[in-house]
C-alpha atoms as a PDB file:
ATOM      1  CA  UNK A   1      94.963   8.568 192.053  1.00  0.00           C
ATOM      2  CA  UNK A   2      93.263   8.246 188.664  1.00  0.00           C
ATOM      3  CA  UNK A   3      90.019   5.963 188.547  1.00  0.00           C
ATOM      4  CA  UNK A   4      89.811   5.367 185.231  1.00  0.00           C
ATOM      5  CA  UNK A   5      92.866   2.728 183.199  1.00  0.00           C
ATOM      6  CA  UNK A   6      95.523   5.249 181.537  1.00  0.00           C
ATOM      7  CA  UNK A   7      95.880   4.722 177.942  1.00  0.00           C
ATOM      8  CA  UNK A   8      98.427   2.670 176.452  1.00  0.00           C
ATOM      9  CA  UNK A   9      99.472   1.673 173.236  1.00  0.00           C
ATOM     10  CA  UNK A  10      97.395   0.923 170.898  1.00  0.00           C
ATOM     11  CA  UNK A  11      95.930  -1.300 169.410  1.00  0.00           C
ATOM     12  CA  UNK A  12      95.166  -3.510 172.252  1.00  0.00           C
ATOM     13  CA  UNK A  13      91.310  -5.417 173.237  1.00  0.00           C
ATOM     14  CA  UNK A  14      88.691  -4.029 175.468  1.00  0.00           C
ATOM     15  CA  UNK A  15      86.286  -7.309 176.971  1.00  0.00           C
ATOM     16  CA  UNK A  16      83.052  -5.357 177.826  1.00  0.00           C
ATOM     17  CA  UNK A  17      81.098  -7.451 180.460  1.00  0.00           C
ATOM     18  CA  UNK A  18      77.672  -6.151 180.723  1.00  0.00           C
ATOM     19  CA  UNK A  19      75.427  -6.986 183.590  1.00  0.00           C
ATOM     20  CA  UNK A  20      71.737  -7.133 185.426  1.00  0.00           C
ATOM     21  CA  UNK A  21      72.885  -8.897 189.242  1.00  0.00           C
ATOM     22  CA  UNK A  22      70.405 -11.314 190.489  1.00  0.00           C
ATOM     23  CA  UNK A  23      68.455 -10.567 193.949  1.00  0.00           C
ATOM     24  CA  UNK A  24      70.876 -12.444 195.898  1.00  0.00           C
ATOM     25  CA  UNK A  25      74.355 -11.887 195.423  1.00  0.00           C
ATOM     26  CA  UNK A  26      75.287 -13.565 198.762  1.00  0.00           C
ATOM     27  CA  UNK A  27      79.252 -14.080 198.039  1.00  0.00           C
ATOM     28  CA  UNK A  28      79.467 -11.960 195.367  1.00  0.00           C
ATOM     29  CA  UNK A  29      81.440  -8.855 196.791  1.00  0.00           C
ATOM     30  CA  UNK A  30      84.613 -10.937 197.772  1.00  0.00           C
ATOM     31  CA  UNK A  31      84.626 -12.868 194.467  1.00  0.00           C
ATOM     32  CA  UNK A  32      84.168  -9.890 192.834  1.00  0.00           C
ATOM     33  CA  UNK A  33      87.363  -8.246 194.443  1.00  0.00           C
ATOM     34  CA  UNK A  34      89.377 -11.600 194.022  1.00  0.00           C
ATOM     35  CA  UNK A  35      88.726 -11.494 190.473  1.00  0.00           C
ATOM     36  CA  UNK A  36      90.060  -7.909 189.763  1.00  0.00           C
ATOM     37  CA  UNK A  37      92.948  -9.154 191.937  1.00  0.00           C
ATOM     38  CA  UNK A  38      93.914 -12.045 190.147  1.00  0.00           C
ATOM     39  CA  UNK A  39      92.767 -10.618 186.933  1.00  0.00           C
ATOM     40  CA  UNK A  40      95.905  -7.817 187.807  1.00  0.00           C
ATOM     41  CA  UNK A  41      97.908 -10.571 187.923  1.00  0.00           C
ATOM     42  CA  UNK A  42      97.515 -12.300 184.530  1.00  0.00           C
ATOM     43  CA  UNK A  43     100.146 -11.753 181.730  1.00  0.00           C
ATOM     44  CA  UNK A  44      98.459  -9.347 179.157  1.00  0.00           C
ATOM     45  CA  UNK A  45      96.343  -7.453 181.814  1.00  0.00           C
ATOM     46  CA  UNK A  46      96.501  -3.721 181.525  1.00  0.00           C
ATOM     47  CA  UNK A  47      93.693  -2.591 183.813  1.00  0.00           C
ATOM     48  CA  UNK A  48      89.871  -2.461 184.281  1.00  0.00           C
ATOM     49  CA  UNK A  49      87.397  -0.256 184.210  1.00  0.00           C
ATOM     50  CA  UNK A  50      83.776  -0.661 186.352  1.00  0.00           C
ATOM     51  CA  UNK A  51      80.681   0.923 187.238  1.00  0.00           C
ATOM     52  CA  UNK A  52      77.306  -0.579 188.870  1.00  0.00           C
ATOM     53  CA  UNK A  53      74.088   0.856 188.610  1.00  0.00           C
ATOM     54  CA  UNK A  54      71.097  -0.941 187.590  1.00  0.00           C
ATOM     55  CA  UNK A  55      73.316  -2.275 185.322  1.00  0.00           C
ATOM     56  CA  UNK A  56      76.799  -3.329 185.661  1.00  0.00           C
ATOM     57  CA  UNK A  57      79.762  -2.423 183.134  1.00  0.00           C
ATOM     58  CA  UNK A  58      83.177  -3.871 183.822  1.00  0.00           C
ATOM     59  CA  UNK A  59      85.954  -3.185 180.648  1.00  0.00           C
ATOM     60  CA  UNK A  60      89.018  -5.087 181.117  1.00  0.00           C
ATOM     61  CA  UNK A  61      91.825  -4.048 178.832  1.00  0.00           C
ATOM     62  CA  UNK A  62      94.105  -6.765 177.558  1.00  0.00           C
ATOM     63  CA  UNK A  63      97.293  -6.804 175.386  1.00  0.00           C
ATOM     64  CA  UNK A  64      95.685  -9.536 173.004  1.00  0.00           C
ATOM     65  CA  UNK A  65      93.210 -12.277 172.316  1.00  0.00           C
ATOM     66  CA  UNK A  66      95.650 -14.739 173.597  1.00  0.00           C
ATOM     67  CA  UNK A  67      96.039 -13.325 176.794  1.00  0.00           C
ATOM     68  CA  UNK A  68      91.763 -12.667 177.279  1.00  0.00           C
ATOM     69  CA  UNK A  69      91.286 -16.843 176.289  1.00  0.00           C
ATOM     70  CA  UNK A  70      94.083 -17.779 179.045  1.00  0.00           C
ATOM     71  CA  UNK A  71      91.940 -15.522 181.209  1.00  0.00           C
ATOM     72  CA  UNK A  72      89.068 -16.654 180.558  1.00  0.00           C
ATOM     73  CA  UNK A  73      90.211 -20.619 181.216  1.00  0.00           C
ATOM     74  CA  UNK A  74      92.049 -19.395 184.464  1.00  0.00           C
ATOM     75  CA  UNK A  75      90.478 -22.240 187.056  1.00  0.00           C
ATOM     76  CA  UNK A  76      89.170 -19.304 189.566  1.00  0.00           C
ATOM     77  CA  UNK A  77      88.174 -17.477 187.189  1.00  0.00           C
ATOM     78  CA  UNK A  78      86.102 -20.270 185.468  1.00  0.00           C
ATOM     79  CA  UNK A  79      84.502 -21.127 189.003  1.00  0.00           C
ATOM     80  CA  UNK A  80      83.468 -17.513 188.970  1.00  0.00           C
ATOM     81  CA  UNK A  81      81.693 -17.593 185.832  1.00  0.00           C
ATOM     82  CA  UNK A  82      80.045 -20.767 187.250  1.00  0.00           C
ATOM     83  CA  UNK A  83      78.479 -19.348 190.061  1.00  0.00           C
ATOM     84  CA  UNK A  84      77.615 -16.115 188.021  1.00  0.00           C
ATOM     85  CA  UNK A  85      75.759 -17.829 185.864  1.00  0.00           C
ATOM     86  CA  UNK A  86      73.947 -19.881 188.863  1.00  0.00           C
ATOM     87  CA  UNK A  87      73.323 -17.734 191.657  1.00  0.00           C
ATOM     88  CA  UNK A  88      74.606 -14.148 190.563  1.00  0.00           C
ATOM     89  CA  UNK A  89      73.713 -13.171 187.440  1.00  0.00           C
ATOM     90  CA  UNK A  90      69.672 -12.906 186.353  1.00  0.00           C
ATOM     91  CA  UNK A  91      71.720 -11.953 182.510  1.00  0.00           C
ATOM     92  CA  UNK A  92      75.386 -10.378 180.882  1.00  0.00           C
ATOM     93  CA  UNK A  93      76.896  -9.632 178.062  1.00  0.00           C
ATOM     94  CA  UNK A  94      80.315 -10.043 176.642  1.00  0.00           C
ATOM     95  CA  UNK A  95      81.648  -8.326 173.922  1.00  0.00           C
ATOM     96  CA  UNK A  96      85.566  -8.189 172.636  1.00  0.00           C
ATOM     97  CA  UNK A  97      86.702  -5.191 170.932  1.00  0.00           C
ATOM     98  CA  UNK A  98      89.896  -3.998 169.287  1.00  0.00           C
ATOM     99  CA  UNK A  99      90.711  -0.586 170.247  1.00  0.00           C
ATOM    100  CA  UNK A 100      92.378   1.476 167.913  1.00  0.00           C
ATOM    101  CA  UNK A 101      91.934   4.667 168.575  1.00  0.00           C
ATOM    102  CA  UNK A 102      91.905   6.722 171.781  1.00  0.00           C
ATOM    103  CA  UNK A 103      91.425  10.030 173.449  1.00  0.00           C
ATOM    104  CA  UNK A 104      91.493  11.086 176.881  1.00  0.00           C
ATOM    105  CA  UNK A 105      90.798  14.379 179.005  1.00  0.00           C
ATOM    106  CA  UNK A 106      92.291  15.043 182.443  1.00  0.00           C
ATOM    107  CA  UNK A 107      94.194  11.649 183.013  1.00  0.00           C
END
């Protein structure tokens, strides 16, 4: 089992979500995993990528815009970025990028 997204064809967008947690993340975990679920789920998806440290990096990979604004206005989604921004989150960033290129080793 691979845990990084395989490569597909290009071009396709990368939505980089950047991330310092707040202190209390009481709910957090199970949102967290309902998201990727549902996130699966969504036509368009083609995986996700994620890593927490100190700071958090999640890279969902998505077929195009279209598909990242419908997933972005999903209603649990939207609840989700509610509470982030109230209780989870002390700050993120999002950024949408076009990939064009890509390169892998050992996949």
């Amino acid at each position: 089992m691979t845990l990084l997204t395989r490569l597909c064809e290009v071009p396709y967008f990368a939505v980089i979500f950047s991330s310092i947690k707040a202190q209390d993340d009481t709910g957090y975990a199970p949102m967290a995993d309902r998201m990727m679920e549902l996130a699966a789920q969504q036509p368009g998806f083609i995986g996700v990528d994620s890593a927490r440290e100190e700071v958090g990096i999640t890279v969902s990979y998505w077929r195009d815009l279209a598909s990242i604004q419908q997933w972005k206005n999903q209603i649990e989604h939207r609840e989700a970025q509610r509470l982030g921004k109230e209780q989870w989150y002390e700050s993120y960033t999002i950024r949408i990028a076009k990939v064009e290129r890509q390169y892998d080793f050992g996949l």
